[in-house]
C-alpha atoms as a PDB file:
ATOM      1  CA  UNK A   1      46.983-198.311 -61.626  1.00  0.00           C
ATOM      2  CA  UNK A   2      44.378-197.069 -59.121  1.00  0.00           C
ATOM      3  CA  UNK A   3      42.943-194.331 -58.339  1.00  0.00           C
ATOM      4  CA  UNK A   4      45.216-192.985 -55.969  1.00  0.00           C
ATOM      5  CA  UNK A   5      48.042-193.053 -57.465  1.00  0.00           C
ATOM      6  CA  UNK A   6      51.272-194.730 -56.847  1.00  0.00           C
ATOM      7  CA  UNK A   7      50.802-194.868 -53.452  1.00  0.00           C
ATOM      8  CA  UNK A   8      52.554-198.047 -51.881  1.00  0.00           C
ATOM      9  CA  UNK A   9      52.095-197.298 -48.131  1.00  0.00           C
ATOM     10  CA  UNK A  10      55.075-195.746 -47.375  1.00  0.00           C
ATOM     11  CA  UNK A  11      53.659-192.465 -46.857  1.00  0.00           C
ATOM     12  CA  UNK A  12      52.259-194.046 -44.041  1.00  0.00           C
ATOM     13  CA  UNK A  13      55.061-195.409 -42.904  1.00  0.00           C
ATOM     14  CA  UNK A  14      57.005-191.773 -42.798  1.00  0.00           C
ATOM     15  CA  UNK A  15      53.907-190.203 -41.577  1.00  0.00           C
ATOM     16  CA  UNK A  16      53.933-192.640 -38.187  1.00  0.00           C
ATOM     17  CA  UNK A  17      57.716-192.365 -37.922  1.00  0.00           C
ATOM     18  CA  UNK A  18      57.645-188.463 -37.804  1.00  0.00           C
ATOM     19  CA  UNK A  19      54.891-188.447 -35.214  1.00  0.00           C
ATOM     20  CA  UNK A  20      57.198-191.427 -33.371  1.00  0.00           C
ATOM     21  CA  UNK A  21      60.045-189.259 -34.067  1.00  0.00           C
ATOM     22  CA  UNK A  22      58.025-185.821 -32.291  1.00  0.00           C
ATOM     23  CA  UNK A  23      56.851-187.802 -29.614  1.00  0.00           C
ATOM     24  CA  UNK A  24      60.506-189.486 -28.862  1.00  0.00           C
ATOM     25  CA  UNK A  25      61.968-186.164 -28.999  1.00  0.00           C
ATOM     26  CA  UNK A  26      58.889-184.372 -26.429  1.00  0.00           C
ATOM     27  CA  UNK A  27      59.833-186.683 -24.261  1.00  0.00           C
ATOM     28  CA  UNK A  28      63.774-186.206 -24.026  1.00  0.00           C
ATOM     29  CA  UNK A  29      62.994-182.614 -23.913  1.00  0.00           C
ATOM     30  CA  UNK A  30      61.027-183.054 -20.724  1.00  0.00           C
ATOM     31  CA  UNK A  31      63.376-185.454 -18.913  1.00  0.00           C
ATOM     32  CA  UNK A  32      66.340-183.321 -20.252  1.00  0.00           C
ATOM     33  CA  UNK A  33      64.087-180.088 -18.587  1.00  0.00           C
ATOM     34  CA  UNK A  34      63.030-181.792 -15.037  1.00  0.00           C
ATOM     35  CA  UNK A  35      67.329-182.945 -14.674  1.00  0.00           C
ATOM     36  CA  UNK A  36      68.189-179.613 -15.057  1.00  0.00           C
ATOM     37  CA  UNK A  37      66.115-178.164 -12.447  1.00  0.00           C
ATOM     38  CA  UNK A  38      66.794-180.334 -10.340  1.00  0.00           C
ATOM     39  CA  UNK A  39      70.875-180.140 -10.487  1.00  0.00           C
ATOM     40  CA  UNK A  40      70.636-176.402 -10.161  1.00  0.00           C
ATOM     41  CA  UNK A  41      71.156-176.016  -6.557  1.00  0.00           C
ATOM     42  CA  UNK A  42      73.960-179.343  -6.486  1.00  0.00           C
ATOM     43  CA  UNK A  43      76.084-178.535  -9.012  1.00  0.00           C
ATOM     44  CA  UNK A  44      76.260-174.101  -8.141  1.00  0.00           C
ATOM     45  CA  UNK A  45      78.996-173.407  -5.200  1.00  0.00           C
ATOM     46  CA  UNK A  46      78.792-171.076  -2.766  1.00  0.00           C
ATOM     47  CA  UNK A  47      79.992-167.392  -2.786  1.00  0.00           C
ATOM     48  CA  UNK A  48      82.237-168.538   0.626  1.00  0.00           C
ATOM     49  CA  UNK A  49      83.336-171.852  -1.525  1.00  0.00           C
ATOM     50  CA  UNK A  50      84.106-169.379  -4.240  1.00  0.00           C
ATOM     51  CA  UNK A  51      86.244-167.196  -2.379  1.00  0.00           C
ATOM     52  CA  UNK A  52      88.194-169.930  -0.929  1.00  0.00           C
ATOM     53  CA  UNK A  53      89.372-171.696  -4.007  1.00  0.00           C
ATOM     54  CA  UNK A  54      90.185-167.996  -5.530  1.00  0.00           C
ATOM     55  CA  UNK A  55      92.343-167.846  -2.408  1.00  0.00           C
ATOM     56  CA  UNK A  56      93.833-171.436  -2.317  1.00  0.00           C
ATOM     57  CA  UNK A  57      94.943-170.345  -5.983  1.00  0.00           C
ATOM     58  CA  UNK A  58      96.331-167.215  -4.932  1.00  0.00           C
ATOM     59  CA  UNK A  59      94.104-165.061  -6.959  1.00  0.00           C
ATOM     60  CA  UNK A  60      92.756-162.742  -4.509  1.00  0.00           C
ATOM     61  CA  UNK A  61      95.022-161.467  -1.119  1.00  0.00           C
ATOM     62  CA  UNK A  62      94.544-162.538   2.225  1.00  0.00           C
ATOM     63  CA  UNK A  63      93.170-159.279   3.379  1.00  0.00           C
ATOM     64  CA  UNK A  64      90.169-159.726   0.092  1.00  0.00           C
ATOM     65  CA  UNK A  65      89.486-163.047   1.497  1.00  0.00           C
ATOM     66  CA  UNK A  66      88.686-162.049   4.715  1.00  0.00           C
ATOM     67  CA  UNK A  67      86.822-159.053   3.528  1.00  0.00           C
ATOM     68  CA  UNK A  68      84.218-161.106   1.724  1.00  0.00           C
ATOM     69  CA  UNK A  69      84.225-163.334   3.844  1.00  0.00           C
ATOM     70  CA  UNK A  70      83.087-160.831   6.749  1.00  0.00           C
ATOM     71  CA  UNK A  71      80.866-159.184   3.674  1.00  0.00           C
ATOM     72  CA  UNK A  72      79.138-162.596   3.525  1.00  0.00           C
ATOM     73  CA  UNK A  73      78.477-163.357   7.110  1.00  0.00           C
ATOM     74  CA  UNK A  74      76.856-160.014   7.860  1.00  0.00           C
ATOM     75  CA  UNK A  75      74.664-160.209   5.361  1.00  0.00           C
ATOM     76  CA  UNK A  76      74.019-163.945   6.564  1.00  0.00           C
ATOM     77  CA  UNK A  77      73.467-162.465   9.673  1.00  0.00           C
ATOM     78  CA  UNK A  78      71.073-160.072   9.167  1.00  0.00           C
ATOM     79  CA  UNK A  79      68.528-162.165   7.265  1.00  0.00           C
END
């Protein structure tokens, strides 16, 4: 026996695995983070898209259609 121990190099091992492991793991985190941001404005429909599926599906009346939909153009409008 020496005088470390029973040390047989796996400690090392596990060490350099955890640290792989971190490492692995920072970098799925980022590329996880950048796809986000950039499917935020592809995958996020349109108040006007909005209103015309609720309408397709009978959810809201004619007449609330065609009041947001003349909501939504003003205010398009005036920007």
């Amino acid at each position: 026996m020496n005088s470390i121990g029973y040390y047989d190099g796996s400690h090392m091992f596990f060490g350099m695995l955890f640290w792989v492991l971190v490492i692995i793991a920072i970098a799925l985190l980022f590329r996880w983070s950048n796809n986000q941001s950039q499917n935020n404005g592809e995958d996020q429909l349109s108040a006007f898209e909005i209103a015309k599926i609720r309408y397709a599906k009978g959810e809201i009346t004619e007449e609330e259609f065609e009041r947001i939909k003349t909501s939504l153009f003003s205010k398009k409008e005036e920007e």
